[in-house]
C-alpha atoms as a PDB file:
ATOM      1  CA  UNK A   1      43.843 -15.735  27.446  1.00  0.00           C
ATOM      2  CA  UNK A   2      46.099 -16.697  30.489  1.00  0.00           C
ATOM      3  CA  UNK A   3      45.628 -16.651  34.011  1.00  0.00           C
ATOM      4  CA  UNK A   4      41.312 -16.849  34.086  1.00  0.00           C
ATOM      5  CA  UNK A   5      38.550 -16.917  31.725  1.00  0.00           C
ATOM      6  CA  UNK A   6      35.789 -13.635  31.490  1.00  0.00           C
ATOM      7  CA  UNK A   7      32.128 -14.260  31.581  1.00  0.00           C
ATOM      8  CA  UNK A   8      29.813 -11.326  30.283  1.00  0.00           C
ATOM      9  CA  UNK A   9      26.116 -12.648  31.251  1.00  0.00           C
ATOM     10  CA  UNK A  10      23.431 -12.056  28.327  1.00  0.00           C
ATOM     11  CA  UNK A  11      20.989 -10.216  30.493  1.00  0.00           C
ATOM     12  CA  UNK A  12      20.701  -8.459  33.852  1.00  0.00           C
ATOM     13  CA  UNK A  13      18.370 -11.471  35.117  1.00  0.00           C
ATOM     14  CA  UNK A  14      21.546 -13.996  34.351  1.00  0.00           C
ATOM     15  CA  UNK A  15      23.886 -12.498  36.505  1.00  0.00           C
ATOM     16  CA  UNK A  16      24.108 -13.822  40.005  1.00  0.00           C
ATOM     17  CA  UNK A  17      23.347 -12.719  43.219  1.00  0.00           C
ATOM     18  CA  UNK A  18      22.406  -8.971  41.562  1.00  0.00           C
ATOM     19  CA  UNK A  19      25.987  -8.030  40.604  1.00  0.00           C
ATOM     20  CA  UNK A  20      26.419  -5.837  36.921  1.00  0.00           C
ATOM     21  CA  UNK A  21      28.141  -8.211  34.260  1.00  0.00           C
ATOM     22  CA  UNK A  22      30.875  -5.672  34.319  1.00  0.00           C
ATOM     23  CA  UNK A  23      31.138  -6.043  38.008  1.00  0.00           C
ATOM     24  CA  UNK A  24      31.260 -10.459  37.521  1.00  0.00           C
ATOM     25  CA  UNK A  25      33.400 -10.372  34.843  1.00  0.00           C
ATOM     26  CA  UNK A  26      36.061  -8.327  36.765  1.00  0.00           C
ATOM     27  CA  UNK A  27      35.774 -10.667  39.642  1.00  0.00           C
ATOM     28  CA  UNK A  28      36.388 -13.703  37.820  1.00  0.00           C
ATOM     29  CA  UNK A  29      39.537 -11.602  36.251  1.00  0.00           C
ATOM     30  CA  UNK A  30      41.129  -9.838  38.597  1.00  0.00           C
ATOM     31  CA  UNK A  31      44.096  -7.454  36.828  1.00  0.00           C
ATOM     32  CA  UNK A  32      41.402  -6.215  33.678  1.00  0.00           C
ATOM     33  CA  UNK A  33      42.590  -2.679  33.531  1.00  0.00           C
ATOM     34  CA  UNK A  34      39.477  -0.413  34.097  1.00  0.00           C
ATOM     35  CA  UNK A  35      39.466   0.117  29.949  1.00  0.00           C
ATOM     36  CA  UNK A  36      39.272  -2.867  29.097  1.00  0.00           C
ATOM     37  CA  UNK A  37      36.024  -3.074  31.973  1.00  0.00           C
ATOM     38  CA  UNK A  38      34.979   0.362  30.321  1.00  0.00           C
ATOM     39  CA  UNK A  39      34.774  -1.879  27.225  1.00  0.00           C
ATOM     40  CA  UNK A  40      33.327  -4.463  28.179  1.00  0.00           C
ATOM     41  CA  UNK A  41      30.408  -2.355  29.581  1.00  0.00           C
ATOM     42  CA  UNK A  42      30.320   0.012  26.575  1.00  0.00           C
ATOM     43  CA  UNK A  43      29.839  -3.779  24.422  1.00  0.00           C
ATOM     44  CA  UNK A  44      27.051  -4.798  26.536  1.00  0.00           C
ATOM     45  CA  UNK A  45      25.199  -1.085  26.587  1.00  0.00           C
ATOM     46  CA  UNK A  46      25.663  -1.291  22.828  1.00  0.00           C
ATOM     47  CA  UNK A  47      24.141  -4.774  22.681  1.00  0.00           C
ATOM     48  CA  UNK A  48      20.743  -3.412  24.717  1.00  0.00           C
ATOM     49  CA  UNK A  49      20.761  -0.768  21.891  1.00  0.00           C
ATOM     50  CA  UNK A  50      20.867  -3.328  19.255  1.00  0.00           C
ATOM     51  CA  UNK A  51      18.415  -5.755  21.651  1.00  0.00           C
ATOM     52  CA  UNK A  52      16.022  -2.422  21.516  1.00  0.00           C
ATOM     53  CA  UNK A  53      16.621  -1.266  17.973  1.00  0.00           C
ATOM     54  CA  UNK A  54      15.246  -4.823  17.136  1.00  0.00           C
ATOM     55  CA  UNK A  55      12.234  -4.576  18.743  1.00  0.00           C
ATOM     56  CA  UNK A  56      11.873  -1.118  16.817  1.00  0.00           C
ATOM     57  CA  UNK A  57      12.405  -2.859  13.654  1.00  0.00           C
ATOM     58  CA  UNK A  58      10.365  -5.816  14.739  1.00  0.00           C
ATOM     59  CA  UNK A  59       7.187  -3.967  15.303  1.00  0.00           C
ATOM     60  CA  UNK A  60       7.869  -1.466  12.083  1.00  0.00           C
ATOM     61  CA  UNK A  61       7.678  -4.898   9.871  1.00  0.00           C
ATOM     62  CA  UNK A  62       4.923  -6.464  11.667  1.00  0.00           C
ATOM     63  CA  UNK A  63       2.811  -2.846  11.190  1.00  0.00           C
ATOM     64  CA  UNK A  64       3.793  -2.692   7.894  1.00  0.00           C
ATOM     65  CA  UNK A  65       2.725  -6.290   7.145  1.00  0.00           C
ATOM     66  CA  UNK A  66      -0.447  -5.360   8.483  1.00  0.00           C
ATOM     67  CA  UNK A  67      -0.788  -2.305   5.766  1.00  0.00           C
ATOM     68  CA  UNK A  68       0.289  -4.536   2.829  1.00  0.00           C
ATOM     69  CA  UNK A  69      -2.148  -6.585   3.866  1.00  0.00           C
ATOM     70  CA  UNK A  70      -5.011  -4.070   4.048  1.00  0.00           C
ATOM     71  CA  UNK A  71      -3.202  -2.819   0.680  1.00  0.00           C
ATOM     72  CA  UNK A  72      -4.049  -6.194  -0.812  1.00  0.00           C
ATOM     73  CA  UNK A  73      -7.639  -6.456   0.884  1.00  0.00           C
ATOM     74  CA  UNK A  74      -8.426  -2.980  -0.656  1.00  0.00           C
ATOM     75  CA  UNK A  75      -6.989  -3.749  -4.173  1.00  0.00           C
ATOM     76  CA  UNK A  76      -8.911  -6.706  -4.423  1.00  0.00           C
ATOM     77  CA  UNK A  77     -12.086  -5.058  -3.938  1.00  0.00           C
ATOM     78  CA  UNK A  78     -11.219  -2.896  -6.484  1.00  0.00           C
ATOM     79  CA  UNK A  79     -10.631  -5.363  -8.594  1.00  0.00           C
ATOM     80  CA  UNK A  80     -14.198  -6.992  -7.965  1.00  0.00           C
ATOM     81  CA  UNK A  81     -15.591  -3.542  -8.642  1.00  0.00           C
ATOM     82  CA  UNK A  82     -13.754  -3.118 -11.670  1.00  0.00           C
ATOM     83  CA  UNK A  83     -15.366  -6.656 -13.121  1.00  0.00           C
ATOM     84  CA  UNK A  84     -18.604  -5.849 -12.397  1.00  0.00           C
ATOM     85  CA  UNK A  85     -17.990  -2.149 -14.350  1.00  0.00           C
ATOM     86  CA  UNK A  86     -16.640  -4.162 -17.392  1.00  0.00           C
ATOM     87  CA  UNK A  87     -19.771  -6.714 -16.911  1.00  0.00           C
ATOM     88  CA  UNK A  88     -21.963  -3.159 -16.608  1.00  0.00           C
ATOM     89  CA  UNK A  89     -20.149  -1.682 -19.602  1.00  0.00           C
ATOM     90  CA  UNK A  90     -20.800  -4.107 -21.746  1.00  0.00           C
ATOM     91  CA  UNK A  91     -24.291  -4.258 -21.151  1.00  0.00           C
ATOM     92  CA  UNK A  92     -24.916  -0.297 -21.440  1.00  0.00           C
ATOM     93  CA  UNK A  93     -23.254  -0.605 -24.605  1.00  0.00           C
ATOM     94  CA  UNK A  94     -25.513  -3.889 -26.347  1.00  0.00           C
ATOM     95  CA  UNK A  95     -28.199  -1.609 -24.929  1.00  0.00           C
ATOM     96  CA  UNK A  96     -27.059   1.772 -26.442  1.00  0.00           C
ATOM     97  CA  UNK A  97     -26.262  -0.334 -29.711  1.00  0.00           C
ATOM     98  CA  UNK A  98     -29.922  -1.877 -29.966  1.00  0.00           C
ATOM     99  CA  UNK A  99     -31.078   1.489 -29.282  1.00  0.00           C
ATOM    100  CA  UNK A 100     -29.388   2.615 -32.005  1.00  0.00           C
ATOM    101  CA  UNK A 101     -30.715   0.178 -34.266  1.00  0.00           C
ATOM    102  CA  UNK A 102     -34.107   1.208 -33.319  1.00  0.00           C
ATOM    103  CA  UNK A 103     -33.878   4.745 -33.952  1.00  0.00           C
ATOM    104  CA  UNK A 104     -32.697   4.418 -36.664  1.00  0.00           C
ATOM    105  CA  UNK A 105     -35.310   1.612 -37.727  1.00  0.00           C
ATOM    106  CA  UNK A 106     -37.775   4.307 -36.244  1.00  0.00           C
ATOM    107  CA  UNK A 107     -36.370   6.827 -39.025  1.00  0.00           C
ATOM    108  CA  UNK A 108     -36.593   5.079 -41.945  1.00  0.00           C
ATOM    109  CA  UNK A 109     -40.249   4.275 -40.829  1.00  0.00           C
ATOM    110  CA  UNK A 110     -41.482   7.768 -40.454  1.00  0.00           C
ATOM    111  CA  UNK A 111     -39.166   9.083 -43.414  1.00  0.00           C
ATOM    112  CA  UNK A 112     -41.696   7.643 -45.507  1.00  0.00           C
ATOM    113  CA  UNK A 113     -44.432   9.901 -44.231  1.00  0.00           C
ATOM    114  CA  UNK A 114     -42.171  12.439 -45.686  1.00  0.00           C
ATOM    115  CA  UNK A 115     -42.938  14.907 -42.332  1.00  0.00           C
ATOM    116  CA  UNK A 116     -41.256  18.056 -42.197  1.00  0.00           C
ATOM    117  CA  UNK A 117     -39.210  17.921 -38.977  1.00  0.00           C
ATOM    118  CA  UNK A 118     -37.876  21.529 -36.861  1.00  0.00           C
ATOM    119  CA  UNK A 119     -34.642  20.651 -38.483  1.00  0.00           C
ATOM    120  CA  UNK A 120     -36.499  20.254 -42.699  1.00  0.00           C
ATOM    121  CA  UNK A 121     -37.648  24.152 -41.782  1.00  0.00           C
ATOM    122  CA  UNK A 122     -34.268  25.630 -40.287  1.00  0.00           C
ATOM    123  CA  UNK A 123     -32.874  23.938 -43.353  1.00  0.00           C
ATOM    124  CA  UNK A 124     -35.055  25.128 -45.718  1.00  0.00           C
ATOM    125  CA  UNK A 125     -34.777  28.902 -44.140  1.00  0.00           C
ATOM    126  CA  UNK A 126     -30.717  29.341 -44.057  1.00  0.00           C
ATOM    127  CA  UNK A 127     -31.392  27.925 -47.782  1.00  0.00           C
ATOM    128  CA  UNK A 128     -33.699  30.555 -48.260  1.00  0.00           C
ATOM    129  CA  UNK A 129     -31.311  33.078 -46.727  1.00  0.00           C
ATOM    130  CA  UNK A 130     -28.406  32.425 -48.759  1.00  0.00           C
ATOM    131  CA  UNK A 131     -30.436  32.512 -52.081  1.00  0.00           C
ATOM    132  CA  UNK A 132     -31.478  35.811 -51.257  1.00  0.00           C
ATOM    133  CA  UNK A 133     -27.645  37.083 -50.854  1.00  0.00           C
END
């Protein structure tokens, strides 16, 4: 550019003695046709949307960091939980086995007494029954 050199300061603070930037820039070039001013303030509006929309985006990811790491927190006390279940499951189940065993140990014992059982007399009724049909 010929004839002078535009300066657009960063922030409101920058600028001295309280002028706009759109207001310093257009003293240091005196002929900018108000447009290309307009522009130059439309450019630096835009950039304290972009400045702001930032900050929006800045504390969305910082929240959401927060979450996943709640997320994660929470997930690994399930997955504590769900070790202890297996640890539990397995245990019921030796137990429920052995049980089993002893039941059925138990049956064999008092099979020999040859007791009829509720079950030996329904049987031996519905036998009963269908002979007589």
């Amino acid at each position: 550019m010929a004839g002078g050199a535009v300066i657009v300061w960063s922030s409101p603070a920058a600028v001295p003695c309280g002028r706009s930037s759109r207001q310093s820039a257009l003293s240091l070039r005196p002929g900018i046709p108000d447009q290309a001013g307009q522009t130059l303030e439309n450019i630096y509006g835009l950039s304290q949307q972009s400045e702001s929309g930032i900050s929006q985006i800045t504390g969305a990811v910082q929240s959401h960091v927060a979450a996943i790491g709640e997320i994660s927190s929470a997930l690994a006390d399930v997955e504590r939980a769900l070790a202890v279940t297996e640890q539990e499951v397995e245990r019921v189940s030796n137990g429920a086995l052995q049980l089993a065993d002893t039941a059925e140990q138990e049956y064999v014992e008092i099979a020999g007494f040859e007791l009829d059982t509720v079950y030996d007399r329904i049987r031996h009724i519905a036998s009963d029954l269908q002979d007589c049909s």
